[in-house]
C-alpha atoms as a PDB file:
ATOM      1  CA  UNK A   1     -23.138  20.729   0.980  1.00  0.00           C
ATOM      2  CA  UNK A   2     -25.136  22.157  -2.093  1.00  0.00           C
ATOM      3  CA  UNK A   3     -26.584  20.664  -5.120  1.00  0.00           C
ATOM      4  CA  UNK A   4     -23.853  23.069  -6.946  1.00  0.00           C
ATOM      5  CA  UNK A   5     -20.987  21.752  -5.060  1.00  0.00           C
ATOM      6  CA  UNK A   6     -21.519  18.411  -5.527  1.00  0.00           C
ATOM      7  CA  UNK A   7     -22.184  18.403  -9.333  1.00  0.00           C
ATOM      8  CA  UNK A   8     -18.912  16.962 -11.003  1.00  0.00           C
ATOM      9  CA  UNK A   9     -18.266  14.592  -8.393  1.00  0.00           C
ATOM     10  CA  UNK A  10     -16.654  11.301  -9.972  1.00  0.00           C
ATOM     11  CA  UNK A  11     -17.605   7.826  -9.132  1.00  0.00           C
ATOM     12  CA  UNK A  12     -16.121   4.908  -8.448  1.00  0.00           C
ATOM     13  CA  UNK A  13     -17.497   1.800  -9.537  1.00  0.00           C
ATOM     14  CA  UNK A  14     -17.535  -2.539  -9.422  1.00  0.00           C
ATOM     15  CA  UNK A  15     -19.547  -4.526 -11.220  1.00  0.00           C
ATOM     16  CA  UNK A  16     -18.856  -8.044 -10.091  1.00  0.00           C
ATOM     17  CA  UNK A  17     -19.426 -11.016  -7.966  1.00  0.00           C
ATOM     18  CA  UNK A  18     -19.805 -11.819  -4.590  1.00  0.00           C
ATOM     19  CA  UNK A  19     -18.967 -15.123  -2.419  1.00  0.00           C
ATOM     20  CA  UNK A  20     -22.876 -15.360  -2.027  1.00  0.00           C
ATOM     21  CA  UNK A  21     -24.613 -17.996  -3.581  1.00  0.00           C
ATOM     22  CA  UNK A  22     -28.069 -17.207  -5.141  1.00  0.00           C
ATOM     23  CA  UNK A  23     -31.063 -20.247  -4.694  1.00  0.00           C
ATOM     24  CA  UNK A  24     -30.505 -20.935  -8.660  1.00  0.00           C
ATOM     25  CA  UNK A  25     -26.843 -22.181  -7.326  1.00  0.00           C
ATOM     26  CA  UNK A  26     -24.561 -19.115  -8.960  1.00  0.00           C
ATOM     27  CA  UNK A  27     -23.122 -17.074  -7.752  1.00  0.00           C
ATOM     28  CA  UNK A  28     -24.652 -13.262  -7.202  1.00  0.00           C
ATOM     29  CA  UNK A  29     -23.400 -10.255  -9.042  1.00  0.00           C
ATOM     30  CA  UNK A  30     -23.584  -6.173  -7.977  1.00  0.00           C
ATOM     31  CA  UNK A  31     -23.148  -3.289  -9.145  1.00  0.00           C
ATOM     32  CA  UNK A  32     -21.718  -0.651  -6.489  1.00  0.00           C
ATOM     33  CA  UNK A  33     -21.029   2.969  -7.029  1.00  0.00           C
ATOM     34  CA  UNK A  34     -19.727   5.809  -4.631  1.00  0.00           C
ATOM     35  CA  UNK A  35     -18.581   9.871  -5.084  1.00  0.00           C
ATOM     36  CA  UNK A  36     -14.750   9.962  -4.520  1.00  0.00           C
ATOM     37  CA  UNK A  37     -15.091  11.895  -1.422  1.00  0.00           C
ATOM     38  CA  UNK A  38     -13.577  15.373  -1.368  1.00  0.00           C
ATOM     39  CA  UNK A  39     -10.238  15.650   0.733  1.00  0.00           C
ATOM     40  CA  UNK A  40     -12.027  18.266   3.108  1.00  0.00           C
ATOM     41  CA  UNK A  41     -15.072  18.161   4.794  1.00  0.00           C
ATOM     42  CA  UNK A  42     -17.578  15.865   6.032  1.00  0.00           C
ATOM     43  CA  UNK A  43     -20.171  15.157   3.699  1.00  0.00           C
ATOM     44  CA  UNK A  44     -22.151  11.981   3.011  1.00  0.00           C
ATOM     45  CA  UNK A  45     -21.248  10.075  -0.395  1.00  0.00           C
ATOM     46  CA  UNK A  46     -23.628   9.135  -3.211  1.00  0.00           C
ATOM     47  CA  UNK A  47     -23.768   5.491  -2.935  1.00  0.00           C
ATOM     48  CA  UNK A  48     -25.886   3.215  -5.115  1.00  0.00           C
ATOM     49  CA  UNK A  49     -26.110  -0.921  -5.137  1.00  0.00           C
ATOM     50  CA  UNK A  50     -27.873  -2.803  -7.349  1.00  0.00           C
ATOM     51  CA  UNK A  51     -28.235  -6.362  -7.799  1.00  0.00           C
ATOM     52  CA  UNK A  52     -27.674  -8.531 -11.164  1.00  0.00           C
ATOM     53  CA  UNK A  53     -29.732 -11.627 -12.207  1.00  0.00           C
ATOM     54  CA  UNK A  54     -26.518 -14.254 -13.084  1.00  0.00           C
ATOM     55  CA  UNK A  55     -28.087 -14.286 -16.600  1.00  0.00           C
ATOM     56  CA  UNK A  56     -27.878 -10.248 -17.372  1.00  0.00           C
ATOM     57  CA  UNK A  57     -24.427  -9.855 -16.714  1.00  0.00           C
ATOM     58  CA  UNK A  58     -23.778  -7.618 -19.896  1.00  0.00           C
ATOM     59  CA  UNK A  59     -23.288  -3.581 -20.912  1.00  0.00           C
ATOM     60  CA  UNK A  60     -27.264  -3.517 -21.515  1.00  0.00           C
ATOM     61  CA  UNK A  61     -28.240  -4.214 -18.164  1.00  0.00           C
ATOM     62  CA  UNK A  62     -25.418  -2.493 -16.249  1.00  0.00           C
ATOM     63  CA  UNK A  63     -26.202   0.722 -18.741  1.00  0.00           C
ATOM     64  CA  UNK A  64     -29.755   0.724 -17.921  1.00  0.00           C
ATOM     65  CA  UNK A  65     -28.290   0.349 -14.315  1.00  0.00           C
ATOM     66  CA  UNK A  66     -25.892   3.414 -14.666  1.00  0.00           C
ATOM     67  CA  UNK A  67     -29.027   5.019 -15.744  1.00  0.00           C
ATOM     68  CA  UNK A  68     -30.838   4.305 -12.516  1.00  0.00           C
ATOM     69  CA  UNK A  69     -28.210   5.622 -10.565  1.00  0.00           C
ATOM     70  CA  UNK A  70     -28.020   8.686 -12.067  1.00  0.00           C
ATOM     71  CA  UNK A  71     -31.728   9.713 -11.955  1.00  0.00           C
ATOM     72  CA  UNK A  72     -31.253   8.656  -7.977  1.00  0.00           C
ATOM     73  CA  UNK A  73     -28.068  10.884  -7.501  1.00  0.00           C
ATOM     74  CA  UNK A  74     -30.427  13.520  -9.376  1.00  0.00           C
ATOM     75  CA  UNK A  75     -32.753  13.087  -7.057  1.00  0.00           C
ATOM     76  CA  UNK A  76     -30.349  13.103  -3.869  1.00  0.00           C
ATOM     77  CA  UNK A  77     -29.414  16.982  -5.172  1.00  0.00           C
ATOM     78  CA  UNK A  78     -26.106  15.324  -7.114  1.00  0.00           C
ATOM     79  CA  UNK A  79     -25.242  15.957 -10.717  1.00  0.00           C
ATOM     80  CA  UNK A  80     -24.168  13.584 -13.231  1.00  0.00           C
ATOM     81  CA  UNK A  81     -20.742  11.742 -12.519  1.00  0.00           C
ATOM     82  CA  UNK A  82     -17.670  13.743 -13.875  1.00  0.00           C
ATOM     83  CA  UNK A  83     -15.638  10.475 -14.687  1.00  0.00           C
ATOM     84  CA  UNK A  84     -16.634   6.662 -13.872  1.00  0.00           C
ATOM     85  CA  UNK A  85     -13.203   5.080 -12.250  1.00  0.00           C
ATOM     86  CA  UNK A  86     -13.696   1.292 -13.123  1.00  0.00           C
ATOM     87  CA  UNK A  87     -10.040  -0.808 -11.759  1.00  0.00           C
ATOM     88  CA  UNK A  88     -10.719  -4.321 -12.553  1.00  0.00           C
ATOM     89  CA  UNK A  89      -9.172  -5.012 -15.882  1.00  0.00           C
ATOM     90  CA  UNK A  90     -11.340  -8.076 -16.164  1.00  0.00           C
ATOM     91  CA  UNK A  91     -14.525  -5.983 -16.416  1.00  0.00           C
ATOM     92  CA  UNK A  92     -13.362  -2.999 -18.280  1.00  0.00           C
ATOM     93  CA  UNK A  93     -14.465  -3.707 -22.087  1.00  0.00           C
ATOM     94  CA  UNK A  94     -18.192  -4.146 -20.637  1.00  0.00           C
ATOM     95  CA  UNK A  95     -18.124  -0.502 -18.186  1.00  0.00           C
ATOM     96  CA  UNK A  96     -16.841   1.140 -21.465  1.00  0.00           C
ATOM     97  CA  UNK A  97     -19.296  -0.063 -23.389  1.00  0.00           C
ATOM     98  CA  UNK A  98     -22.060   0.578 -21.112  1.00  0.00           C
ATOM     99  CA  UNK A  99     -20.643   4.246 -20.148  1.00  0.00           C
ATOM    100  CA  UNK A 100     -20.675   4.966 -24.009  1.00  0.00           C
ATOM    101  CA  UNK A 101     -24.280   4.064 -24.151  1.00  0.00           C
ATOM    102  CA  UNK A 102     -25.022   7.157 -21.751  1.00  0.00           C
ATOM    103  CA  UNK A 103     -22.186   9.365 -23.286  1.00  0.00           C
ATOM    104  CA  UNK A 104     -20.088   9.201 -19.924  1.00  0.00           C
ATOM    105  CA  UNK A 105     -16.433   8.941 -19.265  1.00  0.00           C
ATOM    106  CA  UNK A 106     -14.748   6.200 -18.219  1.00  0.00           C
ATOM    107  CA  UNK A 107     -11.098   5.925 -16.747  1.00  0.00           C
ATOM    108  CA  UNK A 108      -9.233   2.580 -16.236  1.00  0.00           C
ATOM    109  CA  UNK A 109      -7.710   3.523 -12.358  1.00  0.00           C
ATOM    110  CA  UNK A 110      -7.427   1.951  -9.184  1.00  0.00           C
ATOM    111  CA  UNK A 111      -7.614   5.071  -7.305  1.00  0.00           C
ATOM    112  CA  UNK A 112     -10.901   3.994  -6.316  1.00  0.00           C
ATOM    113  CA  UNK A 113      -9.651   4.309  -2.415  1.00  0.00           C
ATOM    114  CA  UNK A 114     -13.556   5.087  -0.858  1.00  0.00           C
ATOM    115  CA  UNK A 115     -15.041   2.102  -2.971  1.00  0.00           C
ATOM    116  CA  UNK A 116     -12.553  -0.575  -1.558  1.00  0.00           C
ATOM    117  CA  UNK A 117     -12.790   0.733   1.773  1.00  0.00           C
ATOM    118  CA  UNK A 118     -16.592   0.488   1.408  1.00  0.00           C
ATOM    119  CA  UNK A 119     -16.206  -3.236   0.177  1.00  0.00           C
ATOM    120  CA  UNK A 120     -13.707  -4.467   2.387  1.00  0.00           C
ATOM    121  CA  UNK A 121     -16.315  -3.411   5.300  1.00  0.00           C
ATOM    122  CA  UNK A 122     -19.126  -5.369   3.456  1.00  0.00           C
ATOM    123  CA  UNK A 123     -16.998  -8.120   3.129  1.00  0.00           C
ATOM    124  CA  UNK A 124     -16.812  -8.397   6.938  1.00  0.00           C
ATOM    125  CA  UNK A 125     -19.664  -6.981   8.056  1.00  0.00           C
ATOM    126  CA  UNK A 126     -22.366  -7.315   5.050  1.00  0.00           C
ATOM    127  CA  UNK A 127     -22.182 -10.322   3.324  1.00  0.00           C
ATOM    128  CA  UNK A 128     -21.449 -13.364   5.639  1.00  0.00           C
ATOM    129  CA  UNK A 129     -24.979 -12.601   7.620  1.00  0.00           C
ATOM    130  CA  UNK A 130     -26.736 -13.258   4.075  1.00  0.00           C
ATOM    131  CA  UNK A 131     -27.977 -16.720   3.263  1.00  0.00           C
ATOM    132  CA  UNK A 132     -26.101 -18.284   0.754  1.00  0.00           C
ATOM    133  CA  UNK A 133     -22.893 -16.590   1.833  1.00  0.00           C
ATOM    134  CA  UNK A 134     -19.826 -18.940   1.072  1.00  0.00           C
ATOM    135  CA  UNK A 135     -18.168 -19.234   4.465  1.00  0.00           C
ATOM    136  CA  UNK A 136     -14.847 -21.215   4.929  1.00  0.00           C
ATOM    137  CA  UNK A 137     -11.613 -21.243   2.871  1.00  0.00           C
ATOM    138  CA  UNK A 138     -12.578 -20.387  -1.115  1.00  0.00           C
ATOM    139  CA  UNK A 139     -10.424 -21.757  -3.939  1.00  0.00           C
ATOM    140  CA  UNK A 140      -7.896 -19.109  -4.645  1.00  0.00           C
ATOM    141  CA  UNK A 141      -8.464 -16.737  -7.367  1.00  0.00           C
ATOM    142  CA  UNK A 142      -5.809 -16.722 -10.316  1.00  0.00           C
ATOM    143  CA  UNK A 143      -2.677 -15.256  -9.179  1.00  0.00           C
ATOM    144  CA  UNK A 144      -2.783 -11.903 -10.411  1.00  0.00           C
ATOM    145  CA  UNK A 145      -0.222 -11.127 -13.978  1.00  0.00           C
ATOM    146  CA  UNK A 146       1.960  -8.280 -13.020  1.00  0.00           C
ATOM    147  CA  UNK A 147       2.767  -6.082 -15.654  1.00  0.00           C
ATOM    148  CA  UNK A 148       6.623  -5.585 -16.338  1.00  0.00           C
ATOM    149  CA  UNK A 149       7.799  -2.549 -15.205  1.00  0.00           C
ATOM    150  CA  UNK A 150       8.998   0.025 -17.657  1.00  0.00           C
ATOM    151  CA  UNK A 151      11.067   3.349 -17.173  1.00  0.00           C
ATOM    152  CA  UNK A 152       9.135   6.404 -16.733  1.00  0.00           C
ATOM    153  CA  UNK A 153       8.484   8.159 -19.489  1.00  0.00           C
ATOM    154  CA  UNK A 154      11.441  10.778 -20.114  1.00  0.00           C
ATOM    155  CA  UNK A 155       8.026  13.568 -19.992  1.00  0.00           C
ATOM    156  CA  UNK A 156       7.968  12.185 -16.216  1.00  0.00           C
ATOM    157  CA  UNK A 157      11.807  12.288 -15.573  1.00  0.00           C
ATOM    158  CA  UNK A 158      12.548  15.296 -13.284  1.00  0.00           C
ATOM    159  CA  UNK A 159      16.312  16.478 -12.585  1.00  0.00           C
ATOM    160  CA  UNK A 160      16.352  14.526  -9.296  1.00  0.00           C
ATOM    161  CA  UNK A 161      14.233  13.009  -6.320  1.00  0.00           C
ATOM    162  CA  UNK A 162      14.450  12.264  -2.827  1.00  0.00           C
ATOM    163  CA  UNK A 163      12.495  10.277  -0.376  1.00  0.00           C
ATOM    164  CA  UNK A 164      10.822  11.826   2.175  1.00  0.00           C
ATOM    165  CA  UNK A 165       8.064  11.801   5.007  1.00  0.00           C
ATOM    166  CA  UNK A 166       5.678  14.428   6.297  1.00  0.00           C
ATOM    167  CA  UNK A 167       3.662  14.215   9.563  1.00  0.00           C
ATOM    168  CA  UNK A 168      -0.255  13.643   8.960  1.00  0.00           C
ATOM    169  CA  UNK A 169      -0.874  16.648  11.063  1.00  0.00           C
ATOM    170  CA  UNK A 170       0.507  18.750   8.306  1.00  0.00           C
ATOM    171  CA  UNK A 171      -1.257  16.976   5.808  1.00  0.00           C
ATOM    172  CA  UNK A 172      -4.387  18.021   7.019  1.00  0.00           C
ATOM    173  CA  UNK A 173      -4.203  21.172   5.698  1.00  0.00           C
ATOM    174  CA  UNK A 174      -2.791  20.244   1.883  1.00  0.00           C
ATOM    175  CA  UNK A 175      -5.842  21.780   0.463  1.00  0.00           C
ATOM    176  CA  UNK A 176      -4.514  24.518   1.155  1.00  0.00           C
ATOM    177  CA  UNK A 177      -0.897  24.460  -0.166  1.00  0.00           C
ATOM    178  CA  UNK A 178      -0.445  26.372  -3.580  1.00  0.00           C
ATOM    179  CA  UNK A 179      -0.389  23.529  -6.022  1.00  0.00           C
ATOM    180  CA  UNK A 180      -0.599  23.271  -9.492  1.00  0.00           C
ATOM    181  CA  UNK A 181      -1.816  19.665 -10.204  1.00  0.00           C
ATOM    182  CA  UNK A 182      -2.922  17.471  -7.717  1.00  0.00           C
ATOM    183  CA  UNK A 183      -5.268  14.642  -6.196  1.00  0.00           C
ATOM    184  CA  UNK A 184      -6.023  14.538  -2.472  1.00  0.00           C
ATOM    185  CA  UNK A 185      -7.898  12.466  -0.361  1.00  0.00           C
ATOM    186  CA  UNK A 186      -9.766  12.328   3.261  1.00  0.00           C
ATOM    187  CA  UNK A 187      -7.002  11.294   5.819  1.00  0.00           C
ATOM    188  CA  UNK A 188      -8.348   7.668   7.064  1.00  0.00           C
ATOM    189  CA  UNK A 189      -9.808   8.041  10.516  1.00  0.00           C
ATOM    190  CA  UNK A 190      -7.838   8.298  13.701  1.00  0.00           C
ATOM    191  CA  UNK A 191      -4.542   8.722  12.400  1.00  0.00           C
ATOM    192  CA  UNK A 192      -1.693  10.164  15.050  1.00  0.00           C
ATOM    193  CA  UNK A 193      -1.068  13.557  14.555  1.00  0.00           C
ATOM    194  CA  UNK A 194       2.751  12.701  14.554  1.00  0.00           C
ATOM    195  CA  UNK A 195       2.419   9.832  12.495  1.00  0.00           C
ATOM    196  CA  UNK A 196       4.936   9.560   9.675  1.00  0.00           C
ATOM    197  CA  UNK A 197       3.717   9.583   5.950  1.00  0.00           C
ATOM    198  CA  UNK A 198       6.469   8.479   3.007  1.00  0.00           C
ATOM    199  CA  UNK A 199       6.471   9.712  -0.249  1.00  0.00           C
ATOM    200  CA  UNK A 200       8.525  10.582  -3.016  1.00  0.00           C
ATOM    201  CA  UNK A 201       9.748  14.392  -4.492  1.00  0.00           C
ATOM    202  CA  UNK A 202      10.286  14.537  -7.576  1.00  0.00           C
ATOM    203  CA  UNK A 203      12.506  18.117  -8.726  1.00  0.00           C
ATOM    204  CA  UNK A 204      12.668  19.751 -12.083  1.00  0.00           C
ATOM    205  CA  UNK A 205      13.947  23.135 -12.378  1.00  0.00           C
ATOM    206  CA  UNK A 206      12.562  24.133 -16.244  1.00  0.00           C
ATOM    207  CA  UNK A 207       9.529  22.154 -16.796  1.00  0.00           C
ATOM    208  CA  UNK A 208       7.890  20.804 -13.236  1.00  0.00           C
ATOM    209  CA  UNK A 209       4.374  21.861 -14.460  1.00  0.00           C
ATOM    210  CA  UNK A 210       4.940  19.972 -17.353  1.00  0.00           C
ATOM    211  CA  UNK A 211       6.279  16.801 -15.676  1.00  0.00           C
ATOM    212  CA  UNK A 212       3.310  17.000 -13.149  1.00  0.00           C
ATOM    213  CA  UNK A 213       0.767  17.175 -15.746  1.00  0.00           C
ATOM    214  CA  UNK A 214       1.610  14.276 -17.216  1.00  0.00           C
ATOM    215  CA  UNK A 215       2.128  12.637 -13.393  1.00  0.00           C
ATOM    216  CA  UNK A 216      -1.442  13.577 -12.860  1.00  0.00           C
ATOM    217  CA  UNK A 217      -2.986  11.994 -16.032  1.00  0.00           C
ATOM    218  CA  UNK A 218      -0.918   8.226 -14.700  1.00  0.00           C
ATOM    219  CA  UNK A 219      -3.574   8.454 -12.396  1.00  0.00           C
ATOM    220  CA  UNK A 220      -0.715   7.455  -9.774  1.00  0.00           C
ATOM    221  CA  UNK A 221      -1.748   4.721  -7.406  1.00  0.00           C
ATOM    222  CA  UNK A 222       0.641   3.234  -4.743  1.00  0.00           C
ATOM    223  CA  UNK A 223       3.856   3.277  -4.640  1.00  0.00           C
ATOM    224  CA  UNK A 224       6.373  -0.112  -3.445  1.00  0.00           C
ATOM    225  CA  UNK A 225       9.657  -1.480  -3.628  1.00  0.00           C
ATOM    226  CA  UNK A 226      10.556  -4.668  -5.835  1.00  0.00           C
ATOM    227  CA  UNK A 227      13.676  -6.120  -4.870  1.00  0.00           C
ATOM    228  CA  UNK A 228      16.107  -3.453  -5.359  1.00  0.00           C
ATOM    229  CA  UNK A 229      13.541  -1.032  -7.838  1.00  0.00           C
ATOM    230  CA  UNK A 230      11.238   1.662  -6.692  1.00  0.00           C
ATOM    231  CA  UNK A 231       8.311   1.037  -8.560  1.00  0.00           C
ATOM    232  CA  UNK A 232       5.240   3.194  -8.914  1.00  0.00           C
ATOM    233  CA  UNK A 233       1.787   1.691  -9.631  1.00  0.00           C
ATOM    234  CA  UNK A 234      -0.623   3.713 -11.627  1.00  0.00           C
ATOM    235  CA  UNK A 235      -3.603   3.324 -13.771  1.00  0.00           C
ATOM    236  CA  UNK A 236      -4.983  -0.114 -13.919  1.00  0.00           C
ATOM    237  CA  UNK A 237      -2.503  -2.324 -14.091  1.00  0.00           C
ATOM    238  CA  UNK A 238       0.693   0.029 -15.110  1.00  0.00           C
ATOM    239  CA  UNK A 239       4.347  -0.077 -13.561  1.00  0.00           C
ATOM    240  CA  UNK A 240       6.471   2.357 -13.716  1.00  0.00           C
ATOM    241  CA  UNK A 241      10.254   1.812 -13.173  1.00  0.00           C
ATOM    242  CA  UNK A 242      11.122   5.308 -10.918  1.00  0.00           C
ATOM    243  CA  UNK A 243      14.718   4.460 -10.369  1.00  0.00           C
ATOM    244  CA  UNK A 244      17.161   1.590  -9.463  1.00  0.00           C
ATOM    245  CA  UNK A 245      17.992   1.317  -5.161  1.00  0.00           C
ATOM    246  CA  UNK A 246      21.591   0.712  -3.515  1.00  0.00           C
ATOM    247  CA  UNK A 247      20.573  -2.405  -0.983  1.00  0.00           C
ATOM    248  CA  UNK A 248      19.922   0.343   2.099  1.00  0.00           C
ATOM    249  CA  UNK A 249      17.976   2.405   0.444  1.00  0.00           C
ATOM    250  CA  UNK A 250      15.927  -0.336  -0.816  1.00  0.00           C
ATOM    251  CA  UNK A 251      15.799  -1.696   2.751  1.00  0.00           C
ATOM    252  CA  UNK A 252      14.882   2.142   4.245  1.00  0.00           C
ATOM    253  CA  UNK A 253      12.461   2.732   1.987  1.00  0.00           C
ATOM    254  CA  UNK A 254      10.846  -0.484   2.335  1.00  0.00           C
ATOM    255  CA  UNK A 255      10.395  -0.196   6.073  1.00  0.00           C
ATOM    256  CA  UNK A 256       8.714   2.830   5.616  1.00  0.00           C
ATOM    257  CA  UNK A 257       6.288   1.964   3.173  1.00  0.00           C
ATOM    258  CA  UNK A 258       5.166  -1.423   5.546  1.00  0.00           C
ATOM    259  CA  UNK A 259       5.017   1.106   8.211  1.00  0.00           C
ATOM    260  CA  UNK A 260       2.724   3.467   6.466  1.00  0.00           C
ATOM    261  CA  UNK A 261       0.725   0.245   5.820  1.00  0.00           C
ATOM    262  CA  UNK A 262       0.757  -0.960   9.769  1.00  0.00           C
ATOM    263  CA  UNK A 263       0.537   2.550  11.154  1.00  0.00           C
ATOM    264  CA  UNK A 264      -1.432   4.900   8.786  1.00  0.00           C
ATOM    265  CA  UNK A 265      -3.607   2.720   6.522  1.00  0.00           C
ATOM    266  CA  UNK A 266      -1.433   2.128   3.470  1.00  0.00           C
ATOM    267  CA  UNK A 267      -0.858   6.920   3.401  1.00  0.00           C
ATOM    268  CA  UNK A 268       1.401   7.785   0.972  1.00  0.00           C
ATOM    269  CA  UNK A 269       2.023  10.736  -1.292  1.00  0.00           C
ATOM    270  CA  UNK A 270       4.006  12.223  -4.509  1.00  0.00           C
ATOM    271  CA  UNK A 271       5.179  15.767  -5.023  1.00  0.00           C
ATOM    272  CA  UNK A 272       6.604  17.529  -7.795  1.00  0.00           C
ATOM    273  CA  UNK A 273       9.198  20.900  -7.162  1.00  0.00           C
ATOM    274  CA  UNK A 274      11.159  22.952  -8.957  1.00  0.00           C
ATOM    275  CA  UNK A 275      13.778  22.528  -6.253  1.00  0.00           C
ATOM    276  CA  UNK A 276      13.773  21.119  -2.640  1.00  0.00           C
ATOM    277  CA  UNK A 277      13.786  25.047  -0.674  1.00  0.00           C
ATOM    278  CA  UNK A 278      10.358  25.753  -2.741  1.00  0.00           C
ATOM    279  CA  UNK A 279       7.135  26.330  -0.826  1.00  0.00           C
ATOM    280  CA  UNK A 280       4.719  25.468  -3.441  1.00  0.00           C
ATOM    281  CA  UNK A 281       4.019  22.295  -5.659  1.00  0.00           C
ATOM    282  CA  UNK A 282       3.959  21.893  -9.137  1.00  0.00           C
ATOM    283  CA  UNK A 283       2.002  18.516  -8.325  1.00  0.00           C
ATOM    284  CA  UNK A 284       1.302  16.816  -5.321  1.00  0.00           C
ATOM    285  CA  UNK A 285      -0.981  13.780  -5.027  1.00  0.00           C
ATOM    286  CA  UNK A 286      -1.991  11.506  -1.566  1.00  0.00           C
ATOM    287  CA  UNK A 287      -2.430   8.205  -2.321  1.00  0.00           C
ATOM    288  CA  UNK A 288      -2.902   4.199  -0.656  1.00  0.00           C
ATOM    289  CA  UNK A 289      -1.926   1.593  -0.230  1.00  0.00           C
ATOM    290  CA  UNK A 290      -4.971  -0.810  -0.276  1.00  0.00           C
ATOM    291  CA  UNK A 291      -5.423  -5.145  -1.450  1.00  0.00           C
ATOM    292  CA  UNK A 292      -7.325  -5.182  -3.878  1.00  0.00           C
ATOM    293  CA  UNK A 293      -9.734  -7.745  -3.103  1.00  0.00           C
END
């Protein structure tokens, strides 16, 4: 890959702790960045870490940081990022602030798939062989505050959907689908050609481009099943009501979201038609289902 093609690239970013204590007895924060990987082709990510004394936890340091990362993805033959993705809520005020300082943008969104795939792997394979890594059962963190779900915006509200599921096979080639808006990603590793991926279609006859538009700036996330509600996740902590389930719908569409979990890492996608016979998309994003740790 060129210098030219990978200008624009956006990254993803976490500024926080780890379970590791430091010799001063607290515990030691990072900074980690990587280049949301295109969904085609094989090329190595930008990837910067960066450790932070306990006492400089603050927008100056992790600005001069940001600015350090840049000048190395400069260096590497990358541009600077397009967007920052930051998805903890807990460190958001301090990422804006120190992504003003350098005039960049910054997105709350937790479609930060290739940086939680990157720290779930140094959370089993990085940090327990440093020193001061806490091993053994850790007090729990605060049980997370859901956010109430609220009905879709009626600018989101298509004429109808269906649920539906596509073979991965075929979604290896979605890059090259006629689309209007959309958000793909790399297909994790070693999926079965045959395996099955769920998702939801969303039809509008008059104004799909419209309704994907808006889709697209959700930044849509994950989608699940709450009791008897489909629910769709999206930016940092939003949920979005999609539509009220009969009990066996609930229960089919449930089983195939924990299957897409078990079978084909947590795959799932959204697509927006003007009816169901169309061959092209007004919208059509791939998403995950990841913990977020």
């Amino acid at each position: 890959m060129t210098a030219a093609d990978q200008n624009g690239a956006d990254w993803e970013l976490d500024f926080y702790s780890r379970p590791i204590l430091e010799p001063d007895g607290r515990k030691r924060w990072e900074l980690l960045i990587t280049t949301t990987p295109p969904a085609e082709g094989e090329s190595k990510p930008f990837r910067f870490e960066k450790r932070c004394p306990s006492g400089e936890v603050n927008s100056l340091w992790l600005a001069a940081a940001l600015a350090e990362a840049i000048e190395a993805a400069e260096t590497d033959g990358w541009g600077r990022p397009l967007r920052l993705r930051c998805w903890r809520s807990s460190m958001r005020t301090m990422i804006q602030r120190a992504a003003a300082e350098l005039d960049l943008e910054m997105i709350s969104s937790r479609r930060t798939y290739a940086l939680l795939d990157w720290l779930m792997q140094r959370e089993l394979e990085v940090y327990p062989k440093d020193e001061g890594f806490m091993a053994g059962p850790l007090a729990p963190p605060p049980a997370a505050v859901l956010t109430p779900p609220v009905p879709l915006p009626e600018a989101v509200q298509g004429d109808a959907w269906s649920w539906a599921s596509l073979p991965a096979e075929l979604l290896q080639d979605a890059n090259s689908w006629p689309m209007g808006f959309s958000s793909l990603i790399p297909l994790p590793a070693g999926l079965p050609k045959e395996a099955s991926v769920p998702g939801l279609r969303l039809f509008s006859s008059s104004r799909a481009l419209a309704l994907a538009g808006w889709l697209g700036g959700m930044e849509p996330v994950r989608l699940q099943v709450d009791g008897r509600q489909l629910l769709l996740e999206a930016g940092q902590d939003d949920r979005w009501l999609v539509s009220d389930l009969d009990a066996s719908a609930a229960k089919e569409i449930e089983q195939g979201l924990t299957n897409s979990r078990e079978h084909v890492r947590g795959l799932q996608f959204i697509s927006v038609q003007t009816n169901p016979e169309t061959q092209s998309f007004a919208g059509f994003w791939m998403m995950r289902d990841l913990p977020m740790p």
